[in-house]
C-alpha atoms as a PDB file:
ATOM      1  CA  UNK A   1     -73.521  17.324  45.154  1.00  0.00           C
ATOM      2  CA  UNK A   2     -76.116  19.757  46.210  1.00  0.00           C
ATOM      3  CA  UNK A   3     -78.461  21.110  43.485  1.00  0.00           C
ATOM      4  CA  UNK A   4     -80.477  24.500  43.745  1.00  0.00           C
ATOM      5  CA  UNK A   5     -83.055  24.997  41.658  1.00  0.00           C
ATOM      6  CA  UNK A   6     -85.298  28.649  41.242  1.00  0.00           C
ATOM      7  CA  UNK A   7     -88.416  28.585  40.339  1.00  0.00           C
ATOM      8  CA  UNK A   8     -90.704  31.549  38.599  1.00  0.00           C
ATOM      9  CA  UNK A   9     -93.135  33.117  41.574  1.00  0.00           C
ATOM     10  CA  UNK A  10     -91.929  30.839  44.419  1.00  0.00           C
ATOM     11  CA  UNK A  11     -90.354  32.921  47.321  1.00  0.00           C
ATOM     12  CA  UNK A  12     -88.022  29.810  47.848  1.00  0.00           C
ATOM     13  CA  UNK A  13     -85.635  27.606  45.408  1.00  0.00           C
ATOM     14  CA  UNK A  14     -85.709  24.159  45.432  1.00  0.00           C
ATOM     15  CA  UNK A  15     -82.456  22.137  46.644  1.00  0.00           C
ATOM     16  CA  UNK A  16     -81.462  19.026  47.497  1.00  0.00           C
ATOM     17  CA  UNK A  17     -78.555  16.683  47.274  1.00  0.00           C
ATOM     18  CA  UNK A  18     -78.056  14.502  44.244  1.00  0.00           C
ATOM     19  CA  UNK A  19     -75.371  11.309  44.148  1.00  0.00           C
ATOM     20  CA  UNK A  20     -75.392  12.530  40.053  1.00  0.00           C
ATOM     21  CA  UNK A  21     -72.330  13.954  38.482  1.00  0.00           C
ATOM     22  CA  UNK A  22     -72.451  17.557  37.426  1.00  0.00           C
ATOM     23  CA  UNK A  23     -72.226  16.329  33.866  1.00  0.00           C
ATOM     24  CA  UNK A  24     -75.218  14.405  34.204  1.00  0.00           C
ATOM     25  CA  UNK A  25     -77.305  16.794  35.668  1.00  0.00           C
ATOM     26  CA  UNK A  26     -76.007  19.404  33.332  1.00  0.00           C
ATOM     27  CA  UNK A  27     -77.212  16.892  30.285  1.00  0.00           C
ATOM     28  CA  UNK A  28     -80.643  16.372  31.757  1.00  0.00           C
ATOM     29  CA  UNK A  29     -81.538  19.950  31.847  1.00  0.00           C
ATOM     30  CA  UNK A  30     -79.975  20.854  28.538  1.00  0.00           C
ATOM     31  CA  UNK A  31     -81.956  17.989  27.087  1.00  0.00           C
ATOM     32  CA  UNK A  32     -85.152  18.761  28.921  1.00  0.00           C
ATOM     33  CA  UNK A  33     -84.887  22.427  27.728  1.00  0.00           C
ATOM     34  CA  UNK A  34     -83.962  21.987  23.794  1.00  0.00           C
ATOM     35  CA  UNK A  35     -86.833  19.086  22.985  1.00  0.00           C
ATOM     36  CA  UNK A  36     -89.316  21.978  24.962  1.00  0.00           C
ATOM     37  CA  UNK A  37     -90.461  19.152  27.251  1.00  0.00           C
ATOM     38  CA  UNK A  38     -92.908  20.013  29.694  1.00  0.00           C
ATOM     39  CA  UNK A  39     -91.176  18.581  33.336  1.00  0.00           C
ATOM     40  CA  UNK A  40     -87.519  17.601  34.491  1.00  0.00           C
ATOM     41  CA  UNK A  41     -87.313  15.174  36.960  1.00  0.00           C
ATOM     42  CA  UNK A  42     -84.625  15.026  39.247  1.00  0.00           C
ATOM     43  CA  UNK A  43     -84.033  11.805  42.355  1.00  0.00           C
ATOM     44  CA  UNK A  44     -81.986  12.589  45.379  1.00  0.00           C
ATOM     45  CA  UNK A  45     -79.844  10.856  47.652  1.00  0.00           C
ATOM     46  CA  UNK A  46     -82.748   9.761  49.742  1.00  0.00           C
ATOM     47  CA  UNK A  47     -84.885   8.447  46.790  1.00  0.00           C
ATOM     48  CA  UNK A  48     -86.983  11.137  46.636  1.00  0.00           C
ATOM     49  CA  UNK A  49     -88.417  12.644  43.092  1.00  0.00           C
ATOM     50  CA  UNK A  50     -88.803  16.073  42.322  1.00  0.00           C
ATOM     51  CA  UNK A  51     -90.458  16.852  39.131  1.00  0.00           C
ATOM     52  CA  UNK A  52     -89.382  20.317  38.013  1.00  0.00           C
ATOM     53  CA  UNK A  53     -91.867  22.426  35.124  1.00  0.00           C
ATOM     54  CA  UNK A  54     -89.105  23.220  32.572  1.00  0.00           C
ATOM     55  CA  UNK A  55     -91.172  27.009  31.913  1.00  0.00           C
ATOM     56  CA  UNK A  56     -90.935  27.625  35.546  1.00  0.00           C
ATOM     57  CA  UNK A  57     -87.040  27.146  36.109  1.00  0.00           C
ATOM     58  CA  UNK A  58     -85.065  30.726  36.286  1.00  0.00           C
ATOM     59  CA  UNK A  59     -81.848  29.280  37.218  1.00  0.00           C
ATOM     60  CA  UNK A  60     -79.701  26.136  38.228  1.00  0.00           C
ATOM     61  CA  UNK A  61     -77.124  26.047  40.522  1.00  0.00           C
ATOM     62  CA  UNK A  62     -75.034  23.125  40.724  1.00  0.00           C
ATOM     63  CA  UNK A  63     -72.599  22.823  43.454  1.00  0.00           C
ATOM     64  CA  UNK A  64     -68.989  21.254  43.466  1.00  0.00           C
ATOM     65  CA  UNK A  65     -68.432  17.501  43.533  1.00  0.00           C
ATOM     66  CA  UNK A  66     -65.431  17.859  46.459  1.00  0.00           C
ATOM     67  CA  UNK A  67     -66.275  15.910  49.566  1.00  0.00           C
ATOM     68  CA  UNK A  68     -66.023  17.918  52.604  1.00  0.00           C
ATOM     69  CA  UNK A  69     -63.075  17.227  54.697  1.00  0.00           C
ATOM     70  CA  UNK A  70     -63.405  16.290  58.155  1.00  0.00           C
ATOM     71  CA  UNK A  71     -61.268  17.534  61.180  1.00  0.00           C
ATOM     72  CA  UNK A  72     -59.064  20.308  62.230  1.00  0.00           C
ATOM     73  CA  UNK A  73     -56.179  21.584  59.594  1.00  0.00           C
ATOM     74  CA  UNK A  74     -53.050  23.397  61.271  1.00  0.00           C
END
């Protein structure tokens, strides 16, 4: 599922693709932001870590868990 993240006084959001459910993700930043923790870290599907300051985020937008359909429908 892609994941877009905005961050305060970047012209640009974050966003990647994450194999995590949308419950998961949606756990992790609800976590992250009631124990006032400093950094979220995210992984995507490529291994990569982004590491997220939790005072910087101004929004999260988590996309649908569908797989896109391949080929032509009539």
């Amino acid at each position: 599922m892609e994941i877009r993240i905005g961050i305060a006084n970047t012209p640009r959001e974050l966003s990647f693709e994450s194999a995590q459910s949308a419950a998961d993700v949606t756990k992790t930043v609800e976590k992250a932001l009631d124990s006032e923790v400093s950094f979220v870290t995210f992984t995507d599907v490529k291994g990569n870590t982004y590491i997220v300051p939790t005072a910087g985020i101004t929004f999260i937008e988590i996309g649908t868990e569908e797989s896109r359909r391949v080929g032509f429908v009539a």
